[in-house]
C-alpha atoms as a PDB file:
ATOM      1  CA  UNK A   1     100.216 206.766 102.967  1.00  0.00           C
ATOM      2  CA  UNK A   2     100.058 203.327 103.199  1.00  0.00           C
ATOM      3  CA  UNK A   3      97.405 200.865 101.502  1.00  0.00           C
ATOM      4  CA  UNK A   4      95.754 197.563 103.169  1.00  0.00           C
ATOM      5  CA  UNK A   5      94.917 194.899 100.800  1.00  0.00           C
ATOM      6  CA  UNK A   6      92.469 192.781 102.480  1.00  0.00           C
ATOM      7  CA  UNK A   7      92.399 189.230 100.104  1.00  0.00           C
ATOM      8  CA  UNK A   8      89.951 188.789  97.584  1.00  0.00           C
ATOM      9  CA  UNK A   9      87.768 186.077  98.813  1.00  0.00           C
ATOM     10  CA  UNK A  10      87.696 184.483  95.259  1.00  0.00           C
ATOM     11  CA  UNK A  11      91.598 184.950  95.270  1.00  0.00           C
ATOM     12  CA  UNK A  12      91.859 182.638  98.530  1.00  0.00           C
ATOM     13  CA  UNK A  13      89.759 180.303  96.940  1.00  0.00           C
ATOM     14  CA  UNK A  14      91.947 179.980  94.044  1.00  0.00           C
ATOM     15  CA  UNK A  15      95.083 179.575  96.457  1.00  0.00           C
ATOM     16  CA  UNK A  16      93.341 176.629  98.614  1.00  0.00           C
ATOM     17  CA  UNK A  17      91.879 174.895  94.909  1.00  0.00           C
ATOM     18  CA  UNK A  18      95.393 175.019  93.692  1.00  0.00           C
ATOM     19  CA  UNK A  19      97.061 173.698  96.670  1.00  0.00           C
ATOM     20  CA  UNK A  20      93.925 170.967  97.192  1.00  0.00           C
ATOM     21  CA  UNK A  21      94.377 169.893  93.161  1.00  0.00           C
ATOM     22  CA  UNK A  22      98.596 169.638  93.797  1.00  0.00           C
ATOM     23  CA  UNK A  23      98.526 167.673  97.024  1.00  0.00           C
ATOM     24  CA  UNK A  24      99.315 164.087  96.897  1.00  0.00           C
ATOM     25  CA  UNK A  25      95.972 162.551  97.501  1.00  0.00           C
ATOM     26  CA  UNK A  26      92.568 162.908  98.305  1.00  0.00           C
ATOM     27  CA  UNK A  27      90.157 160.438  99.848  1.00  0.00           C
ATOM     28  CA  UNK A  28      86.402 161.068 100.536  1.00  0.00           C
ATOM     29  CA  UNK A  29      83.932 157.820 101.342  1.00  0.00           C
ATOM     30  CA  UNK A  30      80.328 157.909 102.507  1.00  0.00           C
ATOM     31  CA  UNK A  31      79.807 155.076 104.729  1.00  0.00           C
ATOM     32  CA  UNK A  32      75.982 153.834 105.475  1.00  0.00           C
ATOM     33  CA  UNK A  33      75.391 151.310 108.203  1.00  0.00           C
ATOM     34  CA  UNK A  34      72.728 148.716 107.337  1.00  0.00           C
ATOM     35  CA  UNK A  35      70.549 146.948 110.269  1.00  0.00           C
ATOM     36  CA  UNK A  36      71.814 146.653 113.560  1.00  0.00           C
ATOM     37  CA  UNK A  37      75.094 148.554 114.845  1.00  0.00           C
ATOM     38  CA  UNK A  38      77.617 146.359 115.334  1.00  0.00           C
ATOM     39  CA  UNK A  39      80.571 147.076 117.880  1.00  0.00           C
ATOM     40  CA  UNK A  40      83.579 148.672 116.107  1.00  0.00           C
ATOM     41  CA  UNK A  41      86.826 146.802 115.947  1.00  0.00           C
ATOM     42  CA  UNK A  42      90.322 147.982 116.036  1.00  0.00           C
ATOM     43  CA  UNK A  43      91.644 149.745 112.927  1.00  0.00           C
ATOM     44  CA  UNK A  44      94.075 146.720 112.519  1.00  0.00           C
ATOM     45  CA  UNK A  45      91.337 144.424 112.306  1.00  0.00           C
ATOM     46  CA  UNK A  46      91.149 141.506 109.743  1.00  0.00           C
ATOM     47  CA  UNK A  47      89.157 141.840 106.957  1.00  0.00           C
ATOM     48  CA  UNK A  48      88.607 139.413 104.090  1.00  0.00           C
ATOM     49  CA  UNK A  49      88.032 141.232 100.557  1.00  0.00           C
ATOM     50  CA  UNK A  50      86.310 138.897  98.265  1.00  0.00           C
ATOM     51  CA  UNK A  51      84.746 139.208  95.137  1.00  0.00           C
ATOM     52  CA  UNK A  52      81.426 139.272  95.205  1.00  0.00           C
ATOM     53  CA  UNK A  53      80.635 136.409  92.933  1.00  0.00           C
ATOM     54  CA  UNK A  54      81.606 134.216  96.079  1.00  0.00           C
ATOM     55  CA  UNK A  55      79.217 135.543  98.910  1.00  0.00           C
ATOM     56  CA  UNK A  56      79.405 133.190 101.934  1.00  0.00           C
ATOM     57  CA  UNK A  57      76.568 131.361 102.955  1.00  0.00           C
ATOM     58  CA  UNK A  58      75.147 132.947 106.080  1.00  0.00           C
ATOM     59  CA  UNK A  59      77.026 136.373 105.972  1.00  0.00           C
ATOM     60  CA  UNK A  60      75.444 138.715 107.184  1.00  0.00           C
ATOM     61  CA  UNK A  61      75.717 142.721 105.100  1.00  0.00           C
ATOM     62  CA  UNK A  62      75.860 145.557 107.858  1.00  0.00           C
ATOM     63  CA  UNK A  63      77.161 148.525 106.057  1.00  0.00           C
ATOM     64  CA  UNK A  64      77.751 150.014 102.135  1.00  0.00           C
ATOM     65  CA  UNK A  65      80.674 152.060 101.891  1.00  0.00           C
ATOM     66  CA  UNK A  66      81.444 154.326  98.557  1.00  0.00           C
ATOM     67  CA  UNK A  67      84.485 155.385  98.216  1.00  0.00           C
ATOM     68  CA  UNK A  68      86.452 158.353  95.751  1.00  0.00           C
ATOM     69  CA  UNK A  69      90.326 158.233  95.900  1.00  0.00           C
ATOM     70  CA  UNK A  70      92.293 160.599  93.655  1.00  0.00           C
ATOM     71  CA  UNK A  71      96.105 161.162  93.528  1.00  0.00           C
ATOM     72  CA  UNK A  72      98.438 163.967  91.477  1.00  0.00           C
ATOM     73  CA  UNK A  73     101.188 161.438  90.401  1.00  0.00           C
ATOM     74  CA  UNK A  74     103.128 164.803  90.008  1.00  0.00           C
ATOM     75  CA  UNK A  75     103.430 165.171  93.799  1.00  0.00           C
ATOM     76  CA  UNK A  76     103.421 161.477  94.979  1.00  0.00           C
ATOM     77  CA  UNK A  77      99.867 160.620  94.669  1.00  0.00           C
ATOM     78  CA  UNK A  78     100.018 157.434  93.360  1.00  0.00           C
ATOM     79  CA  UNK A  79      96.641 155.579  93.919  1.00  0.00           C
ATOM     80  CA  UNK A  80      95.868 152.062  93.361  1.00  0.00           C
ATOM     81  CA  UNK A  81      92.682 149.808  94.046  1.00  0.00           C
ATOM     82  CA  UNK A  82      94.768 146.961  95.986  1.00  0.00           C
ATOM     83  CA  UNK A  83      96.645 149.517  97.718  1.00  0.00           C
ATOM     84  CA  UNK A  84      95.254 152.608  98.757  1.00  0.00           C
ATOM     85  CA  UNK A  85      91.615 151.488  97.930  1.00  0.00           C
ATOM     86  CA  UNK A  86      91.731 148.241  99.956  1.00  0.00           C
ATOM     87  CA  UNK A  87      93.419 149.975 102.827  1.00  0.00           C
ATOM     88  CA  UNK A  88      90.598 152.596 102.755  1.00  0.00           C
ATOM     89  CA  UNK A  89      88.081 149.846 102.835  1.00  0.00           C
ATOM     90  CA  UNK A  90      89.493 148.019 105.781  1.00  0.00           C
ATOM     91  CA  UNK A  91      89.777 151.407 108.058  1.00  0.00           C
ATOM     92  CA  UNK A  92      86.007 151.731 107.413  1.00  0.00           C
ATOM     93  CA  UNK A  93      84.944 148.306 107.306  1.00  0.00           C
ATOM     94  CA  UNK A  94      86.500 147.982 110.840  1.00  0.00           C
ATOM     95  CA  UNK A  95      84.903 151.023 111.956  1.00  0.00           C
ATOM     96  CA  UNK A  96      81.219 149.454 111.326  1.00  0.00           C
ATOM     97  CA  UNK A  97      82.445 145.971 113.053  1.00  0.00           C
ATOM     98  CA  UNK A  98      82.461 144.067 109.522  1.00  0.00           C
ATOM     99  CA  UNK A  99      84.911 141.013 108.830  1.00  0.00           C
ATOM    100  CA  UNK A 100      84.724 141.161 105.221  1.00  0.00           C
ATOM    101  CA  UNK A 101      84.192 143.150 102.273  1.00  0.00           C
ATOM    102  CA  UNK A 102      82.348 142.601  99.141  1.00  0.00           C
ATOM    103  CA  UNK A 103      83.389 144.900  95.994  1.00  0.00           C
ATOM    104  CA  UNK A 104      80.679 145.509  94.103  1.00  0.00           C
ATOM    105  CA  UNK A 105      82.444 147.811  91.495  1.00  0.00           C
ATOM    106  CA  UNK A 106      85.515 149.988  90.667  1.00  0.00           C
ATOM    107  CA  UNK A 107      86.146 152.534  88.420  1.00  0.00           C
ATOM    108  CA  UNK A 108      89.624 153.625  87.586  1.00  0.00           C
ATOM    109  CA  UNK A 109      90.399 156.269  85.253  1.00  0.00           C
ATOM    110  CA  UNK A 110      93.334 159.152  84.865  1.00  0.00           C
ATOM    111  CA  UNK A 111      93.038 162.448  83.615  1.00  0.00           C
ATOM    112  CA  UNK A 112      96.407 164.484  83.057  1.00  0.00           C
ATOM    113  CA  UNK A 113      98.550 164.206  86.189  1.00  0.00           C
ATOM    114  CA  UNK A 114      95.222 163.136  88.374  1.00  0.00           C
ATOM    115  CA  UNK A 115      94.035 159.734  89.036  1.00  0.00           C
ATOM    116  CA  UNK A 116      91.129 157.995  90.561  1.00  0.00           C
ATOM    117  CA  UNK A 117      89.792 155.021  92.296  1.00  0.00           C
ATOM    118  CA  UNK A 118      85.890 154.343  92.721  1.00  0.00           C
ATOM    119  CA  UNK A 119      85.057 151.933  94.725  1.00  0.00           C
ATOM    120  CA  UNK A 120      81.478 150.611  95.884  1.00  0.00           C
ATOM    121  CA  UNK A 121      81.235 147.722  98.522  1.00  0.00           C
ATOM    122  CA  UNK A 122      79.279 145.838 101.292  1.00  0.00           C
ATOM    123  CA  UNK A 123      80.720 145.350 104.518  1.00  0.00           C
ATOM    124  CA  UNK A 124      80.166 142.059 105.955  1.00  0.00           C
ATOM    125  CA  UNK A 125      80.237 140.015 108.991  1.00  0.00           C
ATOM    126  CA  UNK A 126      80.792 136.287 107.994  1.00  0.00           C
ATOM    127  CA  UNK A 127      80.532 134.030 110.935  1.00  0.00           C
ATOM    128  CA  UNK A 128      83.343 132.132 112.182  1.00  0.00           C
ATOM    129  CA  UNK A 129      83.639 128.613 111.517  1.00  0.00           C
END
């Protein structure tokens, strides 16, 4: 007679935690549009990052964006703030219609074979001169 095993649900769990904590990287941002919605530009668009010590005169802030990047370095998941975390913050920065971006803070730390980027910005649009 032959036996079914249907999966343990906390079993399949398990299997999709252990292949979510191997795979290369990770990236989850929350993205919060401030004032008026400003048409989206291109994914390629240009973005200035600047630090935000040098906020130009009449720029205008239209979005926040927070931003958690983590990497295994076992299985390629390298993750660096001028890399990964700038390229992250142009995609959304774009999306709200922003020219610039203002990094407020970062936090990078590692932990065993995992490591993460923290990033919290303002998306700007700085008027062309």
């Amino acid at each position: 007679m032959k036996h079914h095993h249907f999966a343990n649900p906390l079993r399949t769990f398990f299997v999709f935690f252990l292949i979510f904590q191997l795979s290369g990287c990770a990236t989850v941002s929350k993205v919060e549009t401030v004032g008026d919605i400003q048409p989206v530009l291109a994914d390629k668009c240009q973005i200035e990052i600047i630090d935000k010590s040098a906020l130009p005169i009449g720029s205008k802030i239209i979005g926040n964006i927070e931003t958690h990047i983590k990497g295994n370095i076992f299985f390629g998941g390298v993750v660096r703030t001028n890399d990964e975390g700038y390229k992250e913050l142009r995609i959304k920065s774009c999306a709200l219609g922003g020219n610039a971006v203002v990094i407020d803070d970062v936090i990078e730390s590692s932990a065993a074979e995992m490591r993460h980027i923290h990033i919290w910005a303002r998306v700007l649009i700085i008027p062309k001169t």
